[in-house]
N, C-alpha and C. Protein backbone atom coordinates (compact mmCIF):
# COMPACT_ATOMS: atom_id res chain seq x y z
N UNK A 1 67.66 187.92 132.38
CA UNK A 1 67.20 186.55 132.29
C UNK A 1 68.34 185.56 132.39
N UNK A 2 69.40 186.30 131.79
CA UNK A 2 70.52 184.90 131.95
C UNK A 2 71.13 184.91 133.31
N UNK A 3 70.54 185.67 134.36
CA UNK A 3 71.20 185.59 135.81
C UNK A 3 70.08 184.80 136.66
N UNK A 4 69.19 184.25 135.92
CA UNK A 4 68.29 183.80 136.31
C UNK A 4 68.78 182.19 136.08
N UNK A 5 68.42 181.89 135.12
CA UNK A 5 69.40 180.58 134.28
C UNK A 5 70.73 180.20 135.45
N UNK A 6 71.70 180.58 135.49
CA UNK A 6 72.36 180.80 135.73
C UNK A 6 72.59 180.42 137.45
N UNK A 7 71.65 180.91 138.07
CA UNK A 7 71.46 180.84 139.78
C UNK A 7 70.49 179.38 139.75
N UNK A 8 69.90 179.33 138.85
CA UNK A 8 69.20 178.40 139.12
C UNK A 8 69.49 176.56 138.40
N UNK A 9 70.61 176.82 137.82
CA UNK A 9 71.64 175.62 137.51
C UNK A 9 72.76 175.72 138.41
N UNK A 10 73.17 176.94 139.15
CA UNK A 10 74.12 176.64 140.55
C UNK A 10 73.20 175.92 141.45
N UNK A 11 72.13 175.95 141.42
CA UNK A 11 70.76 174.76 142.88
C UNK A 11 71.43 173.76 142.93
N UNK A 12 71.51 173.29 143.99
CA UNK A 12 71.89 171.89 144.07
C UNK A 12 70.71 171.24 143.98
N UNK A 13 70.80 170.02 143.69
CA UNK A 13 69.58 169.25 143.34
C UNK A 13 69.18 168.22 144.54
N UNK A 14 69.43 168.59 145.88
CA UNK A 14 68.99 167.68 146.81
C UNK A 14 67.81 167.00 147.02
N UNK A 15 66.81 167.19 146.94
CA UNK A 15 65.42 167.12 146.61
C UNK A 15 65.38 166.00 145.98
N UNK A 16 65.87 165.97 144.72
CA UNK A 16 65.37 165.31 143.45
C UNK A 16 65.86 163.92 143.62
N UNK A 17 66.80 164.08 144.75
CA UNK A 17 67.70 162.48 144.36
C UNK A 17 67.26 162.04 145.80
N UNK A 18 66.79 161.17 145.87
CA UNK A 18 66.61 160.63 147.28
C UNK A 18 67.03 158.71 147.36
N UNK A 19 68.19 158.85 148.81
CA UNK A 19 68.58 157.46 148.54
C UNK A 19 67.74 156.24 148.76
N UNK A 20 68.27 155.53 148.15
CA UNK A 20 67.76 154.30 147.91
C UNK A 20 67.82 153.37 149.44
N UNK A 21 66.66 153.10 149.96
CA UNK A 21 66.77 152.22 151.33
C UNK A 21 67.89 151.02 151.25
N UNK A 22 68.85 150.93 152.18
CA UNK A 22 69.51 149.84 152.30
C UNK A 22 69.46 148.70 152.52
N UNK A 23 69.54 147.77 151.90
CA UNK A 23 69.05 145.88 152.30
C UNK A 23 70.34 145.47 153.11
N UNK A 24 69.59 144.86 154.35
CA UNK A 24 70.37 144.13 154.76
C UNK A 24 71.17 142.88 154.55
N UNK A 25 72.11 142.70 154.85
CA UNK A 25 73.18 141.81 153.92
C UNK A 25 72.93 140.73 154.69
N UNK A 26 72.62 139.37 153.99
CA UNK A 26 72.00 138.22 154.48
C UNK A 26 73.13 137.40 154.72
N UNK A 27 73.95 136.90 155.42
CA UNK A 27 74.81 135.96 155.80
C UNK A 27 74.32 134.58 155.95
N UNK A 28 74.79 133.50 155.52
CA UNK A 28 74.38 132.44 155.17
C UNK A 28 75.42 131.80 155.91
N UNK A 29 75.03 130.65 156.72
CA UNK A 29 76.20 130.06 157.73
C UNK A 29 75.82 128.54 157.37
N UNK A 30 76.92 127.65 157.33
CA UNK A 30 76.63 126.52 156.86
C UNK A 30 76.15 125.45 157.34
N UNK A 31 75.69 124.35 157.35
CA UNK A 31 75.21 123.67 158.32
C UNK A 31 75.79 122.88 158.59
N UNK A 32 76.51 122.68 159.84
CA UNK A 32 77.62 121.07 160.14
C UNK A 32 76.31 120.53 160.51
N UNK A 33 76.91 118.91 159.59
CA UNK A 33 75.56 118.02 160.29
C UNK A 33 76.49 117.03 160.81
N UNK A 34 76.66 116.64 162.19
CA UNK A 34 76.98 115.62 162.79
C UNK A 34 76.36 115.44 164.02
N UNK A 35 76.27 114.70 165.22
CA UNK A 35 75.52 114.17 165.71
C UNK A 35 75.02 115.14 166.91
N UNK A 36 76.26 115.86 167.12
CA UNK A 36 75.78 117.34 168.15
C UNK A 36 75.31 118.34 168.31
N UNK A 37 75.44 119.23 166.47
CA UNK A 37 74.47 119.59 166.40
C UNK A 37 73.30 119.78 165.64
N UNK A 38 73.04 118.08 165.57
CA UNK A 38 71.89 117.74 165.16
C UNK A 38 70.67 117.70 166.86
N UNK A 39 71.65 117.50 167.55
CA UNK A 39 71.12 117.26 168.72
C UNK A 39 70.69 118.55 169.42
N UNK A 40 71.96 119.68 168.94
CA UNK A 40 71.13 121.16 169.53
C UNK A 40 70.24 121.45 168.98
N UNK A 41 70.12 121.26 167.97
CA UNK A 41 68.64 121.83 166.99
C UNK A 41 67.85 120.87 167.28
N UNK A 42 67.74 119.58 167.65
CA UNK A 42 66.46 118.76 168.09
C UNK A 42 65.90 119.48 169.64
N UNK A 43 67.32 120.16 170.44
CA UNK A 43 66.50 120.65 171.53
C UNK A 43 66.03 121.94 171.50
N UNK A 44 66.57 122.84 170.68
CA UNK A 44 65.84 123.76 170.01
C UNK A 44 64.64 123.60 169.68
N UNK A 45 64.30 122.59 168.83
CA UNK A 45 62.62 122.17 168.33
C UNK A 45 61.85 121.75 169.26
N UNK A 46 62.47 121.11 170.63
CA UNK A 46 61.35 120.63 171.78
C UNK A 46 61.04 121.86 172.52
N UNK A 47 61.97 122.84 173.01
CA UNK A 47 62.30 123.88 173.50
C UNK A 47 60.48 124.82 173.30
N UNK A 48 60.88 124.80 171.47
CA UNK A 48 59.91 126.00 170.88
C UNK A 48 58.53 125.55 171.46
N UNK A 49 58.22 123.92 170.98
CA UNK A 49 57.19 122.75 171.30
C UNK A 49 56.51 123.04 172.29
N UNK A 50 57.62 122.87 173.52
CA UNK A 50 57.27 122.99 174.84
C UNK A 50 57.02 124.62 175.42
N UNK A 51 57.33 125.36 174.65
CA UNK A 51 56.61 127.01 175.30
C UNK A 51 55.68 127.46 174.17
N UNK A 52 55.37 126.39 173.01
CA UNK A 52 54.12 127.19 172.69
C UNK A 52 52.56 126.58 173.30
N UNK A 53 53.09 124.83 173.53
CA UNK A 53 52.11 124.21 174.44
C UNK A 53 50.95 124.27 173.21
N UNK A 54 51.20 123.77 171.96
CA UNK A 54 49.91 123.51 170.77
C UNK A 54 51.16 122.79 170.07
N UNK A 55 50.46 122.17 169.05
CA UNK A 55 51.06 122.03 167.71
C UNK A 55 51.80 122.47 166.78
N UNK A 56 52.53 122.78 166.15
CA UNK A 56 53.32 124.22 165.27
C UNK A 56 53.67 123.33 163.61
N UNK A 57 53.65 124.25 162.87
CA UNK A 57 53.52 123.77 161.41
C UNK A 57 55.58 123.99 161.52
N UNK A 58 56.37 123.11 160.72
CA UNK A 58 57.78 123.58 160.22
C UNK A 58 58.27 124.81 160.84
N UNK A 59 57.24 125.70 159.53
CA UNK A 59 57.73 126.91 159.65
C UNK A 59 58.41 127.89 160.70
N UNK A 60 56.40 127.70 161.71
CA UNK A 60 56.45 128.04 163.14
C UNK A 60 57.36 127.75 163.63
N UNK A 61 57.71 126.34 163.81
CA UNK A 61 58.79 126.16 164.85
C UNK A 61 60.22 126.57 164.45
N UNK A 62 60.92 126.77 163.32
CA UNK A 62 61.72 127.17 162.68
C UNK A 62 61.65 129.24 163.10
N UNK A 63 60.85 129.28 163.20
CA UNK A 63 60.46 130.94 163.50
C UNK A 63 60.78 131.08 165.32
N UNK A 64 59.96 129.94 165.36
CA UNK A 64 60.11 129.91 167.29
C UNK A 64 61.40 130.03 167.68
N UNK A 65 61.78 128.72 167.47
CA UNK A 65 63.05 128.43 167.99
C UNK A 65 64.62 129.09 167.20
N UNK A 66 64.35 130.17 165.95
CA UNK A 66 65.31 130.93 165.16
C UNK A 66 66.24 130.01 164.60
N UNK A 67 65.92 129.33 163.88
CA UNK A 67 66.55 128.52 163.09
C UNK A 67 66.01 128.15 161.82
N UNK A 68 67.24 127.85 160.30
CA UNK A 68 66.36 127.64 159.61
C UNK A 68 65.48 126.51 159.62
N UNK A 69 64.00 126.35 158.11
CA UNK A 69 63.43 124.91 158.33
C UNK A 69 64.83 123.81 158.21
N UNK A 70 65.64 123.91 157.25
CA UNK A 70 66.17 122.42 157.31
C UNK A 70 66.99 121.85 158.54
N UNK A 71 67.46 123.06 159.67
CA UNK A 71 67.51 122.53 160.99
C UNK A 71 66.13 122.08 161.41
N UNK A 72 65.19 123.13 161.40
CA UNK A 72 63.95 122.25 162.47
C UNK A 72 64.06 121.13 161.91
N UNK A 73 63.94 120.46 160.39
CA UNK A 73 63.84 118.95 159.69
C UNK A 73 64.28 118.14 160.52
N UNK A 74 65.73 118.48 161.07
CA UNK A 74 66.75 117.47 161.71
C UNK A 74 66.24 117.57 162.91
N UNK A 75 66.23 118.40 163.43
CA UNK A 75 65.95 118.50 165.00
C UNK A 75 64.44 118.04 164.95
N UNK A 76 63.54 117.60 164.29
CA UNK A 76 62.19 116.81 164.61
C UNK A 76 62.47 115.30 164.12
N UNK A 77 63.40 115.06 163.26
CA UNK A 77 63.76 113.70 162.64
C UNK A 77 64.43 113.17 163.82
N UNK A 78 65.19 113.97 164.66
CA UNK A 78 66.10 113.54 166.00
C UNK A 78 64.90 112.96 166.98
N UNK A 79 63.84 113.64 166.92
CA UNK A 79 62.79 113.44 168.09
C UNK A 79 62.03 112.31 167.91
N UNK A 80 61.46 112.84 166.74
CA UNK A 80 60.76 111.31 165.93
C UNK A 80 61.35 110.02 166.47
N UNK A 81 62.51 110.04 166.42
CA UNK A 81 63.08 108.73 165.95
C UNK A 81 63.38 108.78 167.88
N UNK A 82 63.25 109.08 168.71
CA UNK A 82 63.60 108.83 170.28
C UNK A 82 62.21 109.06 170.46
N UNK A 83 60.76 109.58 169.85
CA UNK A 83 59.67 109.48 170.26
C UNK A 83 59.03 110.50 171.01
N UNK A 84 59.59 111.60 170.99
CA UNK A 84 59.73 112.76 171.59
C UNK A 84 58.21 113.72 171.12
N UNK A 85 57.89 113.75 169.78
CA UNK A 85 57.20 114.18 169.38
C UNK A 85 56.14 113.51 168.26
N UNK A 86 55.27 113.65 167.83
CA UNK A 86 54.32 113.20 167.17
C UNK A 86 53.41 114.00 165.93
N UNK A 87 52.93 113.33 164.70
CA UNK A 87 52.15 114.00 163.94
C UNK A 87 50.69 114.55 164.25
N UNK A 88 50.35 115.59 164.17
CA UNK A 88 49.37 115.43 164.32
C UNK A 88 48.70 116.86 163.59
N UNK A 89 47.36 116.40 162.37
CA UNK A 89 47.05 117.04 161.64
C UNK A 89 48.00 118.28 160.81
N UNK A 90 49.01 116.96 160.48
CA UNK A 90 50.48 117.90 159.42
C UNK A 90 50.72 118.91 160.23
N UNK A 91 50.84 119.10 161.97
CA UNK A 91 51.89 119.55 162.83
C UNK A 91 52.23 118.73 163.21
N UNK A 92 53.46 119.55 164.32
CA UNK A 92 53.71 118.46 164.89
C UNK A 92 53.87 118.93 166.32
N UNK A 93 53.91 117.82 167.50
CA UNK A 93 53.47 118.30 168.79
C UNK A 93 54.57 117.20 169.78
N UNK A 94 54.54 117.84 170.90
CA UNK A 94 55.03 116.67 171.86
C UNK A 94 54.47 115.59 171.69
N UNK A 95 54.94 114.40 172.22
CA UNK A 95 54.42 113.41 172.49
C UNK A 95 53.94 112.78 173.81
C-alpha cells in the first residue's frame, strides 16, 4: 500500500490546474486636442455618417469610425458648428 501512496503523489497534477485566460492589455493613448486633430476625427465622424447612409447614436459612430466617444464628441461638435450634420431623433445624421 505504501507503493501505492507513493506513485501516486509522484502524479503530476496537470489536470487540476488549468490556466487562467489572458486579458488583453488595454493601452490608453491620450488625446491631443488642437485644431487638426480635432479635424481628423470630425472627418472620421462624416466618413462613418456617410457609409452607413442612416442616422447613428455616439456610440455607433464611435464603433464605426474606431475611435473613442469623446473623439466622436469633437469630431460632431466640429461638424455642427460648419453644418455638416444634424440632430435628428437623439442621432445624428448628415445634413
Amino acid at each position: 500500500m505504501a507503493e501505492k501512496k507513493a506513485t501516486k503523489a509522484a502524479a503530476p497534477k496537470t489536470a487540476a490546474k488549468k490556466a487562467a485566460p489572458k486579458k488583453a492589455a488595454v493601452k490608453k493613448v491620450a488625446t491631443v486636442v488642437n485644431a487638426e486633430s480635432v479635424g481628423f476625427r470630425a472627418g472620421d465622424v462624416y466618413q462613418a455618417l456617410a457609409a452607413a447612409e442612416k442616422a447613428l447614436t455616439v456610440a455607433e459612430i464611435a464603433k464605426a469610425a474606431k475611435i473613442s466617444a469623446e473623439e466622436a464628441y469633437l469630431g460632431i461638435g466640429w461638424l455642427f458648428k460648419e453644418g455638416k450634420v444634424k440632430d435628428e431623433d437623439n442621432k445624428i445624421t448628415l445634413a
